[in-house]
C-alpha atoms as a PDB file:
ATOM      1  CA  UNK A   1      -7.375   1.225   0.997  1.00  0.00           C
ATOM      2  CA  UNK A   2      -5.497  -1.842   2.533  1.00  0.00           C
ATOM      3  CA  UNK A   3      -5.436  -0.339   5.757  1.00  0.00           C
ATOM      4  CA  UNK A   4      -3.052   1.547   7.785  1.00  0.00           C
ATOM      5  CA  UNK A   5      -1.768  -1.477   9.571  1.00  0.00           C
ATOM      6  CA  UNK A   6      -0.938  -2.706   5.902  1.00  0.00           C
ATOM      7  CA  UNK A   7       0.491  -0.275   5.140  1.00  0.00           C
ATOM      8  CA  UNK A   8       2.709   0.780   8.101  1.00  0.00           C
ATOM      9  CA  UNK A   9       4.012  -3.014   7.469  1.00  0.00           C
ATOM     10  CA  UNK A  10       5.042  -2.698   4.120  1.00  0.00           C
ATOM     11  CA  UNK A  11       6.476   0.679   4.545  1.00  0.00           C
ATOM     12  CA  UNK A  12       8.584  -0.897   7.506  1.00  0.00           C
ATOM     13  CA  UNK A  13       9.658  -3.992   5.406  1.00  0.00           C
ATOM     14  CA  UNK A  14      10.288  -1.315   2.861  1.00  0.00           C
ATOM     15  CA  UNK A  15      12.635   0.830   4.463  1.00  0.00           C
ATOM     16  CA  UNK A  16      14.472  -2.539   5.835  1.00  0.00           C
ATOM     17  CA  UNK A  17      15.266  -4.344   2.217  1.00  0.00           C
ATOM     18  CA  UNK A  18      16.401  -1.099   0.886  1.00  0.00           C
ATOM     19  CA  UNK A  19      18.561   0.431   2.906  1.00  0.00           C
ATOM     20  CA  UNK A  20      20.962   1.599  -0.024  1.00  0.00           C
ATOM     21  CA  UNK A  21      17.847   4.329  -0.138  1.00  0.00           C
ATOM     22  CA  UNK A  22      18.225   7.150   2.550  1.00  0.00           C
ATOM     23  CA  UNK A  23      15.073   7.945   3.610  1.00  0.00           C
ATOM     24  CA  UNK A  24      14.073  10.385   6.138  1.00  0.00           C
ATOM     25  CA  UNK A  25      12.070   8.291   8.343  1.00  0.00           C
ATOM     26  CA  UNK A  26       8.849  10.720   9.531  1.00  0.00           C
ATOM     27  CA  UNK A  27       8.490  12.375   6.246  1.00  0.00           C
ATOM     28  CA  UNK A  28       8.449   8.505   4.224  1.00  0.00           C
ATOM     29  CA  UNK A  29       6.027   7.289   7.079  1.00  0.00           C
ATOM     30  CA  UNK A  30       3.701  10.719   6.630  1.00  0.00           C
ATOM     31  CA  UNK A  31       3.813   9.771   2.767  1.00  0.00           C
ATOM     32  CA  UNK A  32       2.567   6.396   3.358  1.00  0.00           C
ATOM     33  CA  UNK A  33      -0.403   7.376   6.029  1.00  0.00           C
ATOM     34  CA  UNK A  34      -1.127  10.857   4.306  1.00  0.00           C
ATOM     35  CA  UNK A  35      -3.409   8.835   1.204  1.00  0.00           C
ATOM     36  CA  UNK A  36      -5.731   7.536   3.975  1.00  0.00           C
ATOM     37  CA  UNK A  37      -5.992  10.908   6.172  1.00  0.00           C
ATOM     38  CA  UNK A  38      -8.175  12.954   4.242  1.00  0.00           C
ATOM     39  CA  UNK A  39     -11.556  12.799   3.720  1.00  0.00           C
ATOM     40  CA  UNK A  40     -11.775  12.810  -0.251  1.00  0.00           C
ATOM     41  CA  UNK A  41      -9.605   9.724  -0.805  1.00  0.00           C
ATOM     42  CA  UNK A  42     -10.245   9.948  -4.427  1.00  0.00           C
ATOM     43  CA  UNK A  43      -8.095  13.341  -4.645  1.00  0.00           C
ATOM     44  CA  UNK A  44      -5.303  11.844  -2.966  1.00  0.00           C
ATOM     45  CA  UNK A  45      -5.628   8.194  -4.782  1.00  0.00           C
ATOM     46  CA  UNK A  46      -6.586   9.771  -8.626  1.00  0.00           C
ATOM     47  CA  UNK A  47      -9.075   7.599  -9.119  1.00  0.00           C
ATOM     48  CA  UNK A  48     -12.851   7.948  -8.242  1.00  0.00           C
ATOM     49  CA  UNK A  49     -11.537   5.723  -4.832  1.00  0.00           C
ATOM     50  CA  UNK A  50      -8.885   4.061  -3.221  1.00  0.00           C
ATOM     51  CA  UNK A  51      -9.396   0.883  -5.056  1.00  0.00           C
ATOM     52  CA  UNK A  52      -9.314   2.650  -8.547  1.00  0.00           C
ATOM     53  CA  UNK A  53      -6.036   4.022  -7.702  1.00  0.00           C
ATOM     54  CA  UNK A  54      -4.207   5.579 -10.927  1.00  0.00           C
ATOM     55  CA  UNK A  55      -0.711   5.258 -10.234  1.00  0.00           C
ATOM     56  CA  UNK A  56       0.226   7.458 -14.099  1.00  0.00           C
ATOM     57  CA  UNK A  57      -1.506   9.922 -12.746  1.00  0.00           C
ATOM     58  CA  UNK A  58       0.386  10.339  -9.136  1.00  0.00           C
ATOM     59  CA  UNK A  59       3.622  10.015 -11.487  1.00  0.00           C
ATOM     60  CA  UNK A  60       2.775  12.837 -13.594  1.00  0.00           C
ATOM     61  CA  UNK A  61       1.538  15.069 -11.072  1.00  0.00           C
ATOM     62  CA  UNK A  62       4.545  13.986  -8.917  1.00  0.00           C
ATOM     63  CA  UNK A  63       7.794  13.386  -8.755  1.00  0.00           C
ATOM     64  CA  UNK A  64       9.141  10.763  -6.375  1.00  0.00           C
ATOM     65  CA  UNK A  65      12.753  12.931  -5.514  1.00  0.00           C
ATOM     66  CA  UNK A  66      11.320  13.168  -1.666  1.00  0.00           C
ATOM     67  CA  UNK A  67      10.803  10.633   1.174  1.00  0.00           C
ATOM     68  CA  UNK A  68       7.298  11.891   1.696  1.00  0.00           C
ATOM     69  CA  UNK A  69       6.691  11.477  -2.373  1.00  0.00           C
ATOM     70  CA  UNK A  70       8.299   7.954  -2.128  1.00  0.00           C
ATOM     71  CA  UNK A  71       5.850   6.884   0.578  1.00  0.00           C
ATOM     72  CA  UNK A  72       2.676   8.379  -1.055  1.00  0.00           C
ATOM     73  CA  UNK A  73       3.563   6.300  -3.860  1.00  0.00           C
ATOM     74  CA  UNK A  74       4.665   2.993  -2.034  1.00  0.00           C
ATOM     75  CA  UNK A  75       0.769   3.426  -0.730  1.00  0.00           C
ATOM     76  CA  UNK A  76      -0.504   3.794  -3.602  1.00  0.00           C
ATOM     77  CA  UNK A  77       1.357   0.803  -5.073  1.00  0.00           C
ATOM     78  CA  UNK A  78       0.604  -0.965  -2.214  1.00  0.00           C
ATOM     79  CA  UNK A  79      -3.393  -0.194  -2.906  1.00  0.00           C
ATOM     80  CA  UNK A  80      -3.023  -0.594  -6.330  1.00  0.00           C
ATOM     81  CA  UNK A  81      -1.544  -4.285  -5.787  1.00  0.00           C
ATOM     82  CA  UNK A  82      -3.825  -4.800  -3.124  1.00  0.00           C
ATOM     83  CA  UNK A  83      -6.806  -4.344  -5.407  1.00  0.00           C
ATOM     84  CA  UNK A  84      -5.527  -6.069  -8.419  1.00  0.00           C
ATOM     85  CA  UNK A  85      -3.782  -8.965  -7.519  1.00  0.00           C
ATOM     86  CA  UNK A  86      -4.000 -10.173  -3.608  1.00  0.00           C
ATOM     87  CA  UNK A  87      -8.008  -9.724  -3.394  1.00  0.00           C
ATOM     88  CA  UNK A  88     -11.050 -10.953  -5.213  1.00  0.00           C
ATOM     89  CA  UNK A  89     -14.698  -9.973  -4.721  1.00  0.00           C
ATOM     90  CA  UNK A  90     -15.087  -8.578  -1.122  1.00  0.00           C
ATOM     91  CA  UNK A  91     -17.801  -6.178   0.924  1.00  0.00           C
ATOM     92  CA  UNK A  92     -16.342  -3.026   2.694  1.00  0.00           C
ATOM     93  CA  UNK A  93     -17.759  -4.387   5.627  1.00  0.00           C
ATOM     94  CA  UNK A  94     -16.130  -7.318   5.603  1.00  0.00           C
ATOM     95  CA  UNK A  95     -12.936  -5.765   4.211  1.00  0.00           C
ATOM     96  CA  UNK A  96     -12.710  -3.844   7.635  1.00  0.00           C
ATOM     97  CA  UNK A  97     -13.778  -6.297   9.848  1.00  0.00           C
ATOM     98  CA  UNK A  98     -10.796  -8.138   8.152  1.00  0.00           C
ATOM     99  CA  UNK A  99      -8.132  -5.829   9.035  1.00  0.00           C
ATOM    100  CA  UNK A 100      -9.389  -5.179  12.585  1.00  0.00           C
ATOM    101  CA  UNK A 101      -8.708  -9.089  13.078  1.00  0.00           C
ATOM    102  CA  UNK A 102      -5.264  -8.755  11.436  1.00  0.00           C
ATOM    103  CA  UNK A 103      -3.931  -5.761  12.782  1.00  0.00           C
ATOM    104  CA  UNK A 104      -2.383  -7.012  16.444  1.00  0.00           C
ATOM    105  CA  UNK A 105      -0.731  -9.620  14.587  1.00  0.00           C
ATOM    106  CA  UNK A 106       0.433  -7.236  11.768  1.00  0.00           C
ATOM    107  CA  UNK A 107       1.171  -4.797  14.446  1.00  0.00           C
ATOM    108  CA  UNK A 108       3.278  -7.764  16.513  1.00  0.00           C
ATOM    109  CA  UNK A 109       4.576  -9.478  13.684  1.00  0.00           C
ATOM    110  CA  UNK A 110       6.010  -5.879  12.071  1.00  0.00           C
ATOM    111  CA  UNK A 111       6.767  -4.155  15.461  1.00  0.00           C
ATOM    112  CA  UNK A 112       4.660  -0.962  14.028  1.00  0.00           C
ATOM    113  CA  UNK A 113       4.520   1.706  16.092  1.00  0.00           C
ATOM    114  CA  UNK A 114       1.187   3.669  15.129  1.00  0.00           C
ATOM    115  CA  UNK A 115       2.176   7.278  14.340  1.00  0.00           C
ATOM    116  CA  UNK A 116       0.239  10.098  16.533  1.00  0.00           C
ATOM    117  CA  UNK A 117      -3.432  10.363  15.492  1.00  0.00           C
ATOM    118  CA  UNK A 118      -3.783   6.707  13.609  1.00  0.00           C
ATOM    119  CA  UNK A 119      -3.832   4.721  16.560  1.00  0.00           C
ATOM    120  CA  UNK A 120      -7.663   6.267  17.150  1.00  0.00           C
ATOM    121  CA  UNK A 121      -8.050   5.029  13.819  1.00  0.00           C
ATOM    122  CA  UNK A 122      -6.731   1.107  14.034  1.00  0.00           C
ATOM    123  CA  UNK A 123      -8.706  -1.422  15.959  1.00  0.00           C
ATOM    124  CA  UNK A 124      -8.651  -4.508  17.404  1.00  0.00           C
ATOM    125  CA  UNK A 125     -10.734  -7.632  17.129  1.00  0.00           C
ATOM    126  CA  UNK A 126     -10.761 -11.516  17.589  1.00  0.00           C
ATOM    127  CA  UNK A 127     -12.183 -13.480  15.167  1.00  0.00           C
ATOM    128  CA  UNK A 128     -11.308 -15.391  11.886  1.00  0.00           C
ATOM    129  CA  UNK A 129     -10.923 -13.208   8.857  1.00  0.00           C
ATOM    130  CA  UNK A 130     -13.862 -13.660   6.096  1.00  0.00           C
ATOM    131  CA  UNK A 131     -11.202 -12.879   2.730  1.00  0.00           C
ATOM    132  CA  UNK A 132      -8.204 -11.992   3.881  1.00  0.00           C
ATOM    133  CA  UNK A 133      -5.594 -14.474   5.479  1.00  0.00           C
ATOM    134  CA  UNK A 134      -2.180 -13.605   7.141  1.00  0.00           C
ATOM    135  CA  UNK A 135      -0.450 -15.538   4.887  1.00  0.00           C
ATOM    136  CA  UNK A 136      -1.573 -13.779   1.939  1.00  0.00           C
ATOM    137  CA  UNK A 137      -0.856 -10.215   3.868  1.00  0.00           C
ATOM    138  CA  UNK A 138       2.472 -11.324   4.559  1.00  0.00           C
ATOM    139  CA  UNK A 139       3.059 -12.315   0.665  1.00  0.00           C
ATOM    140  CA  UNK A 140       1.945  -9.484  -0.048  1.00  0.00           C
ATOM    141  CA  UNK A 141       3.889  -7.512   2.259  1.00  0.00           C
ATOM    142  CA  UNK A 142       6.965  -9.446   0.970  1.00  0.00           C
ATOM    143  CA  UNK A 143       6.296  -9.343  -2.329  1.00  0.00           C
ATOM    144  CA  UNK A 144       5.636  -4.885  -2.742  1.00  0.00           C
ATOM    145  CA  UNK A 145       8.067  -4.376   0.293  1.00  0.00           C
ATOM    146  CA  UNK A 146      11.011  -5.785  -2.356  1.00  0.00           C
ATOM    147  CA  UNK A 147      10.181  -4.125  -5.443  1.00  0.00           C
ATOM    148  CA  UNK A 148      12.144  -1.335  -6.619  1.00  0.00           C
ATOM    149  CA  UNK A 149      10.328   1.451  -6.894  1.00  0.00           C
ATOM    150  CA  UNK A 150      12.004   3.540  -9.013  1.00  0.00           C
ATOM    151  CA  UNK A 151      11.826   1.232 -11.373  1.00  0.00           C
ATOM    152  CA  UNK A 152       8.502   0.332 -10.717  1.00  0.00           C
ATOM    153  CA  UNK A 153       7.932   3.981 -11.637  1.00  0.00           C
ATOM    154  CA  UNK A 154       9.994   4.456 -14.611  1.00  0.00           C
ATOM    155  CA  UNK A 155       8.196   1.219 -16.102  1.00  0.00           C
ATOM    156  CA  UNK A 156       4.780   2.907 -15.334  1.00  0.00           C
ATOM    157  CA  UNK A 157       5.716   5.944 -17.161  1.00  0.00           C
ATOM    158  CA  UNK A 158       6.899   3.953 -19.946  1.00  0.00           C
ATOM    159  CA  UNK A 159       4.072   1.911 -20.318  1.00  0.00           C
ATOM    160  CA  UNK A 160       1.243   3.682 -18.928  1.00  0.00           C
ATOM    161  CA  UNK A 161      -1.729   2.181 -20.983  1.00  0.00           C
ATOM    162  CA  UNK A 162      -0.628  -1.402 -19.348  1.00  0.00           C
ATOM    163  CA  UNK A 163      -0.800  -0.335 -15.738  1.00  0.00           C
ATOM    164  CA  UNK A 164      -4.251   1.475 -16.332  1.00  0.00           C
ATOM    165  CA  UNK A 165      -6.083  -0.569 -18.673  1.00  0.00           C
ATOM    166  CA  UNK A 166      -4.773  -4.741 -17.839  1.00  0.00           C
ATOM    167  CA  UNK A 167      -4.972  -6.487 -14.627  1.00  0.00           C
ATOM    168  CA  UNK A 168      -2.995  -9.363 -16.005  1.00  0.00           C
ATOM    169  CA  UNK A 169       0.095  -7.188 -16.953  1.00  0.00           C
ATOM    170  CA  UNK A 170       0.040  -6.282 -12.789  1.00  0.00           C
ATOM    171  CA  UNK A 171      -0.295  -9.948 -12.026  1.00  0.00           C
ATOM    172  CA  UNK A 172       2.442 -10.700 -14.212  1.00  0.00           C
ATOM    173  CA  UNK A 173       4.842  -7.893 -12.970  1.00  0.00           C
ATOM    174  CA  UNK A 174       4.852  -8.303  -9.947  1.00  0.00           C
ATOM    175  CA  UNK A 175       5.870 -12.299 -10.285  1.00  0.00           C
ATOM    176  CA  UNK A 176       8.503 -11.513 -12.507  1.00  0.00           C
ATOM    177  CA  UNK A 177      10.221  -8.316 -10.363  1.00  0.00           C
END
């Protein structure tokens, strides 16, 4: 998972660039955090874990006709780009310790307000980060927070093999959307 902070950004950056999308607010937010809230994250991610994230399979399961719906999937976009394109080789351990030193300036930066129950769940350290950097959370925050999701989807369900099966296709997706 790229963490709630991470994700509470790009959801807010979201909702900002694409405002010709109504949205009801609560139910896109409890999309985005829902992913993370349950204890089998590979039910809720379809893939054996967060970082194996099927995004076809969410699509045919799901439709994305609901705010709640549109923010499960923005997560697991957000995850799935997370994985395959912004990070290399990491440790869990260091992977959290990473977003505890990020997440007051992610939380400043982004003027997230934690939604009831997650703030127990985000914390706070000094320190310097061991693989992830601001600069490439804001890219990346940037970068997801503009594409168009709809189409984003349609071109998944057109072309499913290439978003399961070839990192590079991601890579090169995501520069040219």
């Amino acid at each position: 998972m790229a963490g709630y902070v991470i994700h509470l950004a790009v959801a807010q950056e979201y909702l900002k660039n694409n405002k010709n999308v109504e949205e009801d607010y609560n139910e896109f937010i409890n999309g985005v955090i829902y992913p993370d809230s349950v204890k089998d994250k590979s039910q809720t991610h379809y893939g054996e874990k967060s970082c194996k994230t099927n995004l076809y399979k969410f699509l045919v399961d799901k439709k994305i006709d609901n705010s709640f719906n549109r923010g499960y999937f923005l997560h697991l976009l957000t995850d799935y780009l997370f994985y395959n394109k912004y990070i290399g080789d990491f440790t869990r351990d260091t992977l959290l310790n990473d977003y505890d030193i990020l997440n007051k300036k992610l939380i400043d930066e982004y003027n997230i307000v934690l939604p009831n129950g997650i703030e127990k769940k985000v914390f706070l350290k000094e320190g310097t980060p061991q693989i992830l950097s601001l600069e490439i959370i804001e890219k990346m925050i940037k970068d997801i927070s503009n594409m168009p999701i709809d189409n984003v989807s349609n071109e998944i369900m057109e072309n499913p093999e290439k978003w399961t099966k070839y990192r590079e296709y991601v890579i090169n997706y995501v520069k040219n959307s």
